[in-house]
N, C-alpha and C. Protein backbone atom coordinates (compact mmCIF):
# COMPACT_ATOMS: atom_id res chain seq x y z
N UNK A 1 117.34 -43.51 42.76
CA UNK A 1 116.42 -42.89 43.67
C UNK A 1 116.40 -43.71 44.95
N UNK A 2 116.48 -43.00 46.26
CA UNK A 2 116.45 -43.44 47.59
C UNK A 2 115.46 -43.20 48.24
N UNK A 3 115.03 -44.21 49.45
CA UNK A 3 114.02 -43.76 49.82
C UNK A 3 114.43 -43.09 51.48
N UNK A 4 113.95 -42.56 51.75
CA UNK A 4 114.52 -41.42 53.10
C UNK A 4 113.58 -41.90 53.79
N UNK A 5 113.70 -42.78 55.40
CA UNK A 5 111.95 -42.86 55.96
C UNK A 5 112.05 -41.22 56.12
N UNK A 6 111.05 -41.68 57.38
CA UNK A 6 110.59 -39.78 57.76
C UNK A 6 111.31 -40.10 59.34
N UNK A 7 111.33 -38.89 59.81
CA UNK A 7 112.25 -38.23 61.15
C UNK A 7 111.77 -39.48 61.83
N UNK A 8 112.56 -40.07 62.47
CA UNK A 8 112.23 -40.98 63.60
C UNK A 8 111.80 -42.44 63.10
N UNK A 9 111.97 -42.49 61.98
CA UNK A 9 111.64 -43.73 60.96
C UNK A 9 112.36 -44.35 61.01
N UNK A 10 113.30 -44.60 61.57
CA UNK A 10 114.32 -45.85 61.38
C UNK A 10 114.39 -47.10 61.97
N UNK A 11 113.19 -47.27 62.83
CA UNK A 11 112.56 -48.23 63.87
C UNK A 11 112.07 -49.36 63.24
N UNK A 12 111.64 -50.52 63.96
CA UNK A 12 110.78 -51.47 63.40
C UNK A 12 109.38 -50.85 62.74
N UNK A 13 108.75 -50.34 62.81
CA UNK A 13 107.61 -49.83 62.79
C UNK A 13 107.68 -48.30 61.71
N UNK A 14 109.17 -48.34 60.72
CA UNK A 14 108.79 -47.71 59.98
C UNK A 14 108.41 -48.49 58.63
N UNK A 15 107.66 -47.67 57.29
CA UNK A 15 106.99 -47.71 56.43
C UNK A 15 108.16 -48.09 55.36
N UNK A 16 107.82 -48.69 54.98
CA UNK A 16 108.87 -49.28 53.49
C UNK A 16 107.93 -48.91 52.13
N UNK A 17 108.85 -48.55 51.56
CA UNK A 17 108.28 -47.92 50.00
C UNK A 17 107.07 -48.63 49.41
N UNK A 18 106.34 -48.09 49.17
CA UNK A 18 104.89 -49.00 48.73
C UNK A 18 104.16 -48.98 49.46
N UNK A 19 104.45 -49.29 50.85
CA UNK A 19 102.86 -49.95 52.10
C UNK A 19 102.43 -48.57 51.97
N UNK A 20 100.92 -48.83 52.58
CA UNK A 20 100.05 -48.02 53.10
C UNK A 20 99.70 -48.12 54.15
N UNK A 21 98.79 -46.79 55.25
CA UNK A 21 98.85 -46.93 56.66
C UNK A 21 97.44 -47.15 56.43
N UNK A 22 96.35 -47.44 55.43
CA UNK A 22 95.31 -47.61 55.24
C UNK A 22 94.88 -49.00 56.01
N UNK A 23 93.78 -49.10 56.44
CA UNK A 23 94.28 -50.50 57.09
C UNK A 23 92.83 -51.06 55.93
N UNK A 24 92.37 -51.11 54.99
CA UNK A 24 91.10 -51.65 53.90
C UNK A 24 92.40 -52.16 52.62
N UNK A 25 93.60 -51.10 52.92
CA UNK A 25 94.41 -51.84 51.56
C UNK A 25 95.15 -53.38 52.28
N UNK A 26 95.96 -52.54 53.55
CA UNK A 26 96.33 -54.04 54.03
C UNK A 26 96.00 -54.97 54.19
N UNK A 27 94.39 -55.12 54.11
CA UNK A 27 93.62 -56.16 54.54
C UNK A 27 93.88 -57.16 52.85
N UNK A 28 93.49 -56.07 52.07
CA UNK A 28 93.22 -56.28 50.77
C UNK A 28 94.65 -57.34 50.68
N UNK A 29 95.46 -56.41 50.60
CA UNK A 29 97.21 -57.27 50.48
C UNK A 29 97.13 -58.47 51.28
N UNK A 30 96.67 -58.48 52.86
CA UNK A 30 96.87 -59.63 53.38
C UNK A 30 96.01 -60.81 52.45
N UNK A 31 95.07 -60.56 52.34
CA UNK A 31 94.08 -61.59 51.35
C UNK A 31 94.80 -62.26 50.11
N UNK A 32 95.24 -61.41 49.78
CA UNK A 32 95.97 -61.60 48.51
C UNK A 32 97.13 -62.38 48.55
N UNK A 33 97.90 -61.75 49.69
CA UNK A 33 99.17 -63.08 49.89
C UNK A 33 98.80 -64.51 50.14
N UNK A 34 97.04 -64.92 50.97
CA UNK A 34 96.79 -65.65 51.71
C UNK A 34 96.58 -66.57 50.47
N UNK A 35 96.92 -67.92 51.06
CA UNK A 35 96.92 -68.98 50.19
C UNK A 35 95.31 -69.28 49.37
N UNK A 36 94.49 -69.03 50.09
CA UNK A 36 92.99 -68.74 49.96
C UNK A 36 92.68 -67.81 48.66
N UNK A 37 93.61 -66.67 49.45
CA UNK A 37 92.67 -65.40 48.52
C UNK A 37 93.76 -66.04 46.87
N UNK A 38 95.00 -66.23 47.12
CA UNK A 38 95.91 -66.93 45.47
C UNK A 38 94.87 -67.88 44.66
N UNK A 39 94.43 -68.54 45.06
CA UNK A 39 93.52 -69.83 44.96
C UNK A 39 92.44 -69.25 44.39
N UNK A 40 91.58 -68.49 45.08
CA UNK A 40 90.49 -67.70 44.24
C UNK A 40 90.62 -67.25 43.13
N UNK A 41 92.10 -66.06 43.18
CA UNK A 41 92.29 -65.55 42.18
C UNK A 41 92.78 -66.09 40.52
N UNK A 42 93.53 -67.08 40.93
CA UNK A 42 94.06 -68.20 40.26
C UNK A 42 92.91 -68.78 39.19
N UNK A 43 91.72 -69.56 40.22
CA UNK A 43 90.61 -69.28 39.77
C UNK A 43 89.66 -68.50 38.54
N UNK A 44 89.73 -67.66 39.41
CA UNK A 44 88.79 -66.85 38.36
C UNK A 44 89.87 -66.02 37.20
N UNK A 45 90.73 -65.78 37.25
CA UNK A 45 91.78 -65.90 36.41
C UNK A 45 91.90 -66.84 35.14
N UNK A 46 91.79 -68.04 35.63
CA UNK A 46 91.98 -69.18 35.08
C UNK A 46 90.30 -69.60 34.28
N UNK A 47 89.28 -68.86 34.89
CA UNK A 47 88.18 -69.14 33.99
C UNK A 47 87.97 -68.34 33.20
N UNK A 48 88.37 -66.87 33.17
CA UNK A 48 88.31 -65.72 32.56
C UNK A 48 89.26 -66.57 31.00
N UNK A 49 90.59 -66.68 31.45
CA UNK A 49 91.63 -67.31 30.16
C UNK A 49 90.69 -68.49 29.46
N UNK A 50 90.05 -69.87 30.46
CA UNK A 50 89.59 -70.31 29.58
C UNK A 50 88.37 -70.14 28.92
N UNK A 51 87.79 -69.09 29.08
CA UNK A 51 86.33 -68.91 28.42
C UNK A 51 86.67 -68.33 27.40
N UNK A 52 88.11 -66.99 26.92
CA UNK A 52 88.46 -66.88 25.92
C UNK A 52 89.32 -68.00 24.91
N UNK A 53 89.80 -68.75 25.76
CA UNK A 53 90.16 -69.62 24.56
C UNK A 53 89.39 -70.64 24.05
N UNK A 54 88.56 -71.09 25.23
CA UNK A 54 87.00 -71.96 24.25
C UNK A 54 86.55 -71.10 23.71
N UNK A 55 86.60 -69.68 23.36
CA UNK A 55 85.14 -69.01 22.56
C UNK A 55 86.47 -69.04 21.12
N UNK A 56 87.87 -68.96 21.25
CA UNK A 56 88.63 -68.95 20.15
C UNK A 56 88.23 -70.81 19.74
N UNK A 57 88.53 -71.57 20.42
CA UNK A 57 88.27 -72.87 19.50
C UNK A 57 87.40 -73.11 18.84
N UNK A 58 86.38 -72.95 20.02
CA UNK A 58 84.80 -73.14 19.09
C UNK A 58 84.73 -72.39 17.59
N UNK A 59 85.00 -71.18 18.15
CA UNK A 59 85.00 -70.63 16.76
C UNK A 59 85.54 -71.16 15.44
N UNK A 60 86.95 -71.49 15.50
CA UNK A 60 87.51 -72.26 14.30
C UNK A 60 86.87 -73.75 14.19
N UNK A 61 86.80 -74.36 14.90
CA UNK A 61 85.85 -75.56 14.56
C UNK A 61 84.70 -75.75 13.70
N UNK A 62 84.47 -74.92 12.68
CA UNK A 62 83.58 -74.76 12.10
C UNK A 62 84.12 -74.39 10.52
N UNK A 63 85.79 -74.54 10.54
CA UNK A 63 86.30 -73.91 9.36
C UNK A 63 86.91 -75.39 9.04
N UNK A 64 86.73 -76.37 9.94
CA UNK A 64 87.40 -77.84 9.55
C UNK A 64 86.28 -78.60 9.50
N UNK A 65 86.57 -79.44 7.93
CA UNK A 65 85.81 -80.66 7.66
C UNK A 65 86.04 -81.75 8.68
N UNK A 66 86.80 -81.92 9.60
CA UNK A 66 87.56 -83.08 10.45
C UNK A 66 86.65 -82.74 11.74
N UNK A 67 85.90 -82.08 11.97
CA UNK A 67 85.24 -82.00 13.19
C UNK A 67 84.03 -82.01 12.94
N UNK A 68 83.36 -83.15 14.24
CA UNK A 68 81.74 -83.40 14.44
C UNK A 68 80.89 -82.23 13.66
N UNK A 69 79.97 -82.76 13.00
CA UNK A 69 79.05 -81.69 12.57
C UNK A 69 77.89 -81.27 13.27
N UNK A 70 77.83 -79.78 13.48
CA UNK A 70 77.01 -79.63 15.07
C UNK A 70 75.39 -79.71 14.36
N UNK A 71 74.88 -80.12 14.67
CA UNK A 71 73.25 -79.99 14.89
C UNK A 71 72.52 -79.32 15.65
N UNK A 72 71.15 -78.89 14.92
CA UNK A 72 70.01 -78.30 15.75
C UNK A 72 69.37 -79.62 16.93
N UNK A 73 68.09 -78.86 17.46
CA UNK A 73 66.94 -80.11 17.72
C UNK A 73 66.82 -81.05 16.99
N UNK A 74 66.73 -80.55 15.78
CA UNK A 74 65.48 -81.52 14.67
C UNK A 74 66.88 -82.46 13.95
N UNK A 75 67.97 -82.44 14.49
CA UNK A 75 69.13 -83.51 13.70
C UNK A 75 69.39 -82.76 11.95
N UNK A 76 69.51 -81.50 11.92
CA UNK A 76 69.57 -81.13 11.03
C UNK A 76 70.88 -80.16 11.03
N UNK A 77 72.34 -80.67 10.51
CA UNK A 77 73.15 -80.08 10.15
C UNK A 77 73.44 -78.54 9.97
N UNK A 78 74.20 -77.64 10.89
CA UNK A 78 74.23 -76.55 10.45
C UNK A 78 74.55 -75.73 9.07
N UNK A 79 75.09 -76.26 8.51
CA UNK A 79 75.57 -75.97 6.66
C UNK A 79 73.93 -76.19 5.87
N UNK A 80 73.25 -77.17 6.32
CA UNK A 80 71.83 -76.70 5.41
C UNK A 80 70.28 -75.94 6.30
N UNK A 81 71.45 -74.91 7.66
CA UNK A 81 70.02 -74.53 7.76
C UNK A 81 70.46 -73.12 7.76
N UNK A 82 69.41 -72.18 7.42
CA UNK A 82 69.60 -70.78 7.41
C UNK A 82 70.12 -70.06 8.37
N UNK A 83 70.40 -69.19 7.48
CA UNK A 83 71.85 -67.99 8.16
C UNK A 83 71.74 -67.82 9.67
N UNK A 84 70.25 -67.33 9.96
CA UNK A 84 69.82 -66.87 11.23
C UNK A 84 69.56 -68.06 12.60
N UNK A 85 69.36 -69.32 11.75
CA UNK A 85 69.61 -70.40 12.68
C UNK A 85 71.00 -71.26 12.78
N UNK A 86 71.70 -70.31 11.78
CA UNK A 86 73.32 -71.17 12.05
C UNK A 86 73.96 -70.28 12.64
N UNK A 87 73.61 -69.11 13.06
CA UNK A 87 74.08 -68.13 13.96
C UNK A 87 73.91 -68.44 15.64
N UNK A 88 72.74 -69.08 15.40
CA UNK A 88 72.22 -69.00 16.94
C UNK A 88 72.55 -70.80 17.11
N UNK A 89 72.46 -71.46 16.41
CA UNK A 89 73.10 -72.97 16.90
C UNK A 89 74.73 -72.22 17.37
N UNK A 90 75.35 -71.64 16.10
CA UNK A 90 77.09 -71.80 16.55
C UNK A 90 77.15 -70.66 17.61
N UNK A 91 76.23 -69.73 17.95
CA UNK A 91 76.46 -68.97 19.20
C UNK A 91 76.56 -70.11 20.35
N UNK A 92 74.91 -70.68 20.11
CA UNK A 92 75.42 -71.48 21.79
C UNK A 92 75.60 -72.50 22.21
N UNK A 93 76.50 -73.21 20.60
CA UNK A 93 77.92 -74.19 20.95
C UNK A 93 78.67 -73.45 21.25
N UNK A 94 79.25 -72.60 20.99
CA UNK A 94 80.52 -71.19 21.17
C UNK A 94 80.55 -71.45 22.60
N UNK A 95 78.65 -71.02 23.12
CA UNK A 95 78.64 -70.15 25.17
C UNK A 95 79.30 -71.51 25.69
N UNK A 96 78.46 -72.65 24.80
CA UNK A 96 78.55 -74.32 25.71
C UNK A 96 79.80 -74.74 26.08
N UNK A 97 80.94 -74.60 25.03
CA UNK A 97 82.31 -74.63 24.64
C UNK A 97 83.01 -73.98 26.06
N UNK A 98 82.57 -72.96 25.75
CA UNK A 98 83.30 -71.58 26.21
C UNK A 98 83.16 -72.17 27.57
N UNK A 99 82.21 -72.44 28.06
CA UNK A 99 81.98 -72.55 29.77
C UNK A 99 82.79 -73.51 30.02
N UNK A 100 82.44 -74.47 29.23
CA UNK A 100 82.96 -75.79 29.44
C UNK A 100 84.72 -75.58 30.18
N UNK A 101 85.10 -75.30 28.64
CA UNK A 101 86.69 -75.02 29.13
C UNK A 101 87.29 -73.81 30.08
N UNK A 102 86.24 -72.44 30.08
CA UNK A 102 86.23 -71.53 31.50
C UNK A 102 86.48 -72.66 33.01
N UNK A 103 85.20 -73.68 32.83
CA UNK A 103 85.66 -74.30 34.14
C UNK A 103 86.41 -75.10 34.34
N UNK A 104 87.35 -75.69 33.60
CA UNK A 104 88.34 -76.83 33.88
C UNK A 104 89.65 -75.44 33.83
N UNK A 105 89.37 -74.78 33.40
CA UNK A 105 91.01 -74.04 33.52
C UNK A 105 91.08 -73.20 34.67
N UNK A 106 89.34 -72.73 35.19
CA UNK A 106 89.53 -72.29 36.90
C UNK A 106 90.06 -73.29 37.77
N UNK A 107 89.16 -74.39 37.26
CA UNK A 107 89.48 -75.79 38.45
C UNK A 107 90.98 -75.96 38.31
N UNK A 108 91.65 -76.10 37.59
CA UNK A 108 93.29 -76.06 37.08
C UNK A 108 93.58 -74.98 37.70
N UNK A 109 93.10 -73.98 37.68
CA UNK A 109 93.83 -73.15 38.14
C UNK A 109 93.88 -72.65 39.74
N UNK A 110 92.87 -72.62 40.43
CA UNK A 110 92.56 -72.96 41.70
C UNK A 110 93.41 -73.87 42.02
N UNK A 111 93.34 -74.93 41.59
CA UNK A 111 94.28 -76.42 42.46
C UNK A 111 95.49 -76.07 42.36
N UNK A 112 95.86 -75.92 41.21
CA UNK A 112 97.54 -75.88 41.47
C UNK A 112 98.13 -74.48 42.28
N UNK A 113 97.35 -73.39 42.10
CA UNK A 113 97.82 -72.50 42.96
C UNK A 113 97.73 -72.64 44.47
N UNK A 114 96.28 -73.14 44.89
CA UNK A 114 96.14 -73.41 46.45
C UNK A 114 97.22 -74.68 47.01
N UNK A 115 97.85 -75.49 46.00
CA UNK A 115 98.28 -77.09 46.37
C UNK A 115 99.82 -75.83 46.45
N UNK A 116 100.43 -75.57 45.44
CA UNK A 116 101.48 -74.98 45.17
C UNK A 116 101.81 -73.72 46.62
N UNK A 117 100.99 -72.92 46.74
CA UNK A 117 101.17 -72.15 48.32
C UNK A 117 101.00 -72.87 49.50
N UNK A 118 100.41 -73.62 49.70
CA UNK A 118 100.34 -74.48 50.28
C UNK A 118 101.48 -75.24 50.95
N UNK A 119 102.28 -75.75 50.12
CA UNK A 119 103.69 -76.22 49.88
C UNK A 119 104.79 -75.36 50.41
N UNK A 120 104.83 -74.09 49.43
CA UNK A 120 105.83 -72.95 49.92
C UNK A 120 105.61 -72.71 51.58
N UNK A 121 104.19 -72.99 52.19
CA UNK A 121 104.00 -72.11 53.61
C UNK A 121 104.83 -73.66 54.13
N UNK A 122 104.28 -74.99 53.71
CA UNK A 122 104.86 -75.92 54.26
C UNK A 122 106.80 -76.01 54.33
N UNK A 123 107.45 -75.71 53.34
CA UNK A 123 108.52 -75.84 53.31
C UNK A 123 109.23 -74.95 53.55
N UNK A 124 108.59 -73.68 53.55
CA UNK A 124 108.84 -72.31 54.07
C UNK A 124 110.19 -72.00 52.78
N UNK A 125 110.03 -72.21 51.54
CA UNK A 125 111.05 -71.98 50.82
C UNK A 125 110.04 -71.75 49.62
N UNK A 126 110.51 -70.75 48.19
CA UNK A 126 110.12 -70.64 47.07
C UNK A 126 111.00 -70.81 46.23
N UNK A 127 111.01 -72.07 45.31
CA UNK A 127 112.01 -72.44 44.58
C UNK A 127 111.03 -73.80 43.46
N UNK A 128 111.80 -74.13 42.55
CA UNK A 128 111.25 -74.84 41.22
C UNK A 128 110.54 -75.87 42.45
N UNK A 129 111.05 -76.77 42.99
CA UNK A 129 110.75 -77.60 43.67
C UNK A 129 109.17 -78.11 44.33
N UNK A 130 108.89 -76.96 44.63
CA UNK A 130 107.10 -76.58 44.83
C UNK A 130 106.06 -76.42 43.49
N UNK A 131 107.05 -75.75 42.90
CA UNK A 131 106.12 -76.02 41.29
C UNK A 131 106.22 -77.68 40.93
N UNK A 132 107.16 -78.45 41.11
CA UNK A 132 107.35 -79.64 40.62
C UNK A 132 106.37 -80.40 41.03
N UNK A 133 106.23 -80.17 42.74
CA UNK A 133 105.59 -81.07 43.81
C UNK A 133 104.00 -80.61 43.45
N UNK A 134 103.81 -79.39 43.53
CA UNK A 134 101.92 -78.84 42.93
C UNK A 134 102.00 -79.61 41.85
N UNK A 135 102.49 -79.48 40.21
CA UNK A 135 101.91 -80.10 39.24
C UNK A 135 101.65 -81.21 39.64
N UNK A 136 102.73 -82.38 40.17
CA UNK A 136 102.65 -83.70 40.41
C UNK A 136 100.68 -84.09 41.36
N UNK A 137 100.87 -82.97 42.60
CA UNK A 137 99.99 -83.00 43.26
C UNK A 137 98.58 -83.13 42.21
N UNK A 138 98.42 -81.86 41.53
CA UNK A 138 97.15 -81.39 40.65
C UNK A 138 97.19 -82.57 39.17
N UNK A 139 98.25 -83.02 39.14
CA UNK A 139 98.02 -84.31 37.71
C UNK A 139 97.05 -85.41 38.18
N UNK A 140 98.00 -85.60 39.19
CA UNK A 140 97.41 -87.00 39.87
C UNK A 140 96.05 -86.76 40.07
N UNK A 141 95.56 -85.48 40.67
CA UNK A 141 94.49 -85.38 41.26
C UNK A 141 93.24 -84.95 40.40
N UNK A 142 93.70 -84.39 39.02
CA UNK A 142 92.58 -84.46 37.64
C UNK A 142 92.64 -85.68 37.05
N UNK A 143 93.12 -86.64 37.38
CA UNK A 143 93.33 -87.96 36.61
C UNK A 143 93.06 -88.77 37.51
N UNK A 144 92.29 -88.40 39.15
CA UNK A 144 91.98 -89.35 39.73
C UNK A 144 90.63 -90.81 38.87
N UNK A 145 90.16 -90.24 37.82
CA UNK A 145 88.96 -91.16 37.51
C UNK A 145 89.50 -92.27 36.43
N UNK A 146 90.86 -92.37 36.23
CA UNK A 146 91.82 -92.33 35.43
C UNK A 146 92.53 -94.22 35.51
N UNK A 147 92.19 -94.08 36.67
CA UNK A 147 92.61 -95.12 37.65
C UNK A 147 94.22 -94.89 38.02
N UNK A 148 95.20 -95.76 38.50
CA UNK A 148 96.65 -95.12 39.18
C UNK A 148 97.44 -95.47 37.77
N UNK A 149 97.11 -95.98 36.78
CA UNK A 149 98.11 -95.50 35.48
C UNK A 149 98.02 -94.53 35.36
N UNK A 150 96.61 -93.93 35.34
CA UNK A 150 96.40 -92.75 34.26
C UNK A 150 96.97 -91.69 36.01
N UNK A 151 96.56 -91.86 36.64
CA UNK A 151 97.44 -90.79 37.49
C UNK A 151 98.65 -90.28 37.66
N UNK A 152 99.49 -91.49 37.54
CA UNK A 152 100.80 -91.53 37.40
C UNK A 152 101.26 -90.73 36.09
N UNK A 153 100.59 -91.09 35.47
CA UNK A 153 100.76 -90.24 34.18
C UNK A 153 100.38 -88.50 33.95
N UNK A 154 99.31 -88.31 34.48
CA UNK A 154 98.99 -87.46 34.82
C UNK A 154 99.97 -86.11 35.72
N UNK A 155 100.63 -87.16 37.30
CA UNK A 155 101.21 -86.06 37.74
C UNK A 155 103.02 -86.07 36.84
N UNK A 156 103.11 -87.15 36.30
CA UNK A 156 104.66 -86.90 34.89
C UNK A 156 104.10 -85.28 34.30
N UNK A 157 103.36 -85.71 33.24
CA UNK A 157 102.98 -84.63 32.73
C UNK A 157 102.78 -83.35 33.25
N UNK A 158 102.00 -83.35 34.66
CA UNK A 158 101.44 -81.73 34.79
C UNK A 158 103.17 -81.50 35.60
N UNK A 159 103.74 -82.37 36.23
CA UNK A 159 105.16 -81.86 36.95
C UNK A 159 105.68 -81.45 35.91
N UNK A 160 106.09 -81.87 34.72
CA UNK A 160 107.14 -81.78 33.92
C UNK A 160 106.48 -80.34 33.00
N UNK A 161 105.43 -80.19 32.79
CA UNK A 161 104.64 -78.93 32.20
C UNK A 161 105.26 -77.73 33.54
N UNK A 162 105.16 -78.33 34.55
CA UNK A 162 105.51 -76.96 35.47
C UNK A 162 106.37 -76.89 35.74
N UNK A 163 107.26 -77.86 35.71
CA UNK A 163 109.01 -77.72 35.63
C UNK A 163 109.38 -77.16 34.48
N UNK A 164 109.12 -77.02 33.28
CA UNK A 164 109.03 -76.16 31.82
C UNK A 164 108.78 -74.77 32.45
N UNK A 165 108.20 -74.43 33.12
CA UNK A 165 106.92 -73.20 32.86
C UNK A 165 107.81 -72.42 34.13
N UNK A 166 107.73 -72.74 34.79
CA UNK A 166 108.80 -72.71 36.31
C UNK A 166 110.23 -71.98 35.97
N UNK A 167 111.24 -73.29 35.28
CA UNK A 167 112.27 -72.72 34.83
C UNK A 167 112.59 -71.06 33.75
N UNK A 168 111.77 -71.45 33.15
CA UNK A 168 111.65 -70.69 32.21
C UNK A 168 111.16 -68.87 32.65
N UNK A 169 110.00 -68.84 33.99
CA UNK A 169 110.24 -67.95 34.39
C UNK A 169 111.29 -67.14 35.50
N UNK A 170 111.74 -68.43 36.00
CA UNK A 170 113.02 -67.90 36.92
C UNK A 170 114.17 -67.71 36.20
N UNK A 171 114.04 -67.81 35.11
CA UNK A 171 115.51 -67.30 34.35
C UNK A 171 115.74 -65.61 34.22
N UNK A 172 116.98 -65.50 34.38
CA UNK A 172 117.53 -63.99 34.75
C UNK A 172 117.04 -62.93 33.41
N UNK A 173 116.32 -62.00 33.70
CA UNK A 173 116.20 -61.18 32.47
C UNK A 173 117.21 -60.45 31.72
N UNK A 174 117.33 -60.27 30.52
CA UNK A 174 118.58 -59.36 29.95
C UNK A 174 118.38 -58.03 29.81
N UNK A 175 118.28 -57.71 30.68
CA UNK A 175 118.01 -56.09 30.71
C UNK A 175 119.15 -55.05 30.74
């Protein structure tokens, strides 16, 4: 399938398959490309993923003898208190959980996307190389309290996690 512009379309100023002459979508699109609006999205993206996977941990944490035993107020173990108060303790360790890790995987996720576009506008190129340089950037910079071992360590790890993650999606599909 081809796309035909329309009569007189063959100019700078014709329409390529997809755009709209809407100018509320373009805005929308421009936002979206903008290193800002990635960053947001990244974001809340990234808290949405981790609030479901803290509400999955929390949950199993309660099927292992090897983990802290949660308590009420009164220092009283959830296994000897009734049904209706071990519901509502492990509900809101679950929410506590859940938020918890919602916000470190926005904050993760915000940073490395805004550090990572950031980069591409700087080098004006998209290639592994910017993923390498963001993780390194975003390791170092969650491990700032870490002192400069633990940073150093930090941007090894998150580079080499995004040099994994990187490669792996730029590889050619077999279609």
């Amino acid at each position: 399938m081809s796309f035909t512009p329309p009569a007189g379309g063959s100019g700078a100023g014709a329409m390529m398959p997809g755009q709209s002459q809407d100018p509320g979508v373009r805005a929308v699109h421009a936002a979206m490309e903008s290193c800002l609006g990635k960053s947001v999205m990244s974001g809340v993206m990234g808290f949405g993923m981790g609030g479901l996977f803290g509400m999955f941990m929390a949950s199993m944490s309660y099927d292992t003898p090897f983990g802290s035993p949660v308590t009420n107020a009164a220092g009283q173990t959830i296994s000897s208190m009734p049904l209706r108060q071990q519901l509502k303790v492990g509900f809101k360790d679950m929410g506590t959980r859940s938020y918890s890790m919602a916000k470190n995987f926005g904050k993760v996720g915000a940073l490395f996307s805004g550090i990572e576009c950031g980069i591409e506008g700087l080098r004006a190129k998209n290639d592994l190389a910017n993923g390498v340089a963001a993780g390194c950037l975003t390791g170092g910079i969650l491990a700032k309290n870490a002192g400069p071992t633990g940073m150093a360590g930090g941007c090894l790890a998150f580079a080499a996690f995004s040099a994994a993650i990187d490669a792996y999606m730029r590889q050619p599909r077999e279609d």
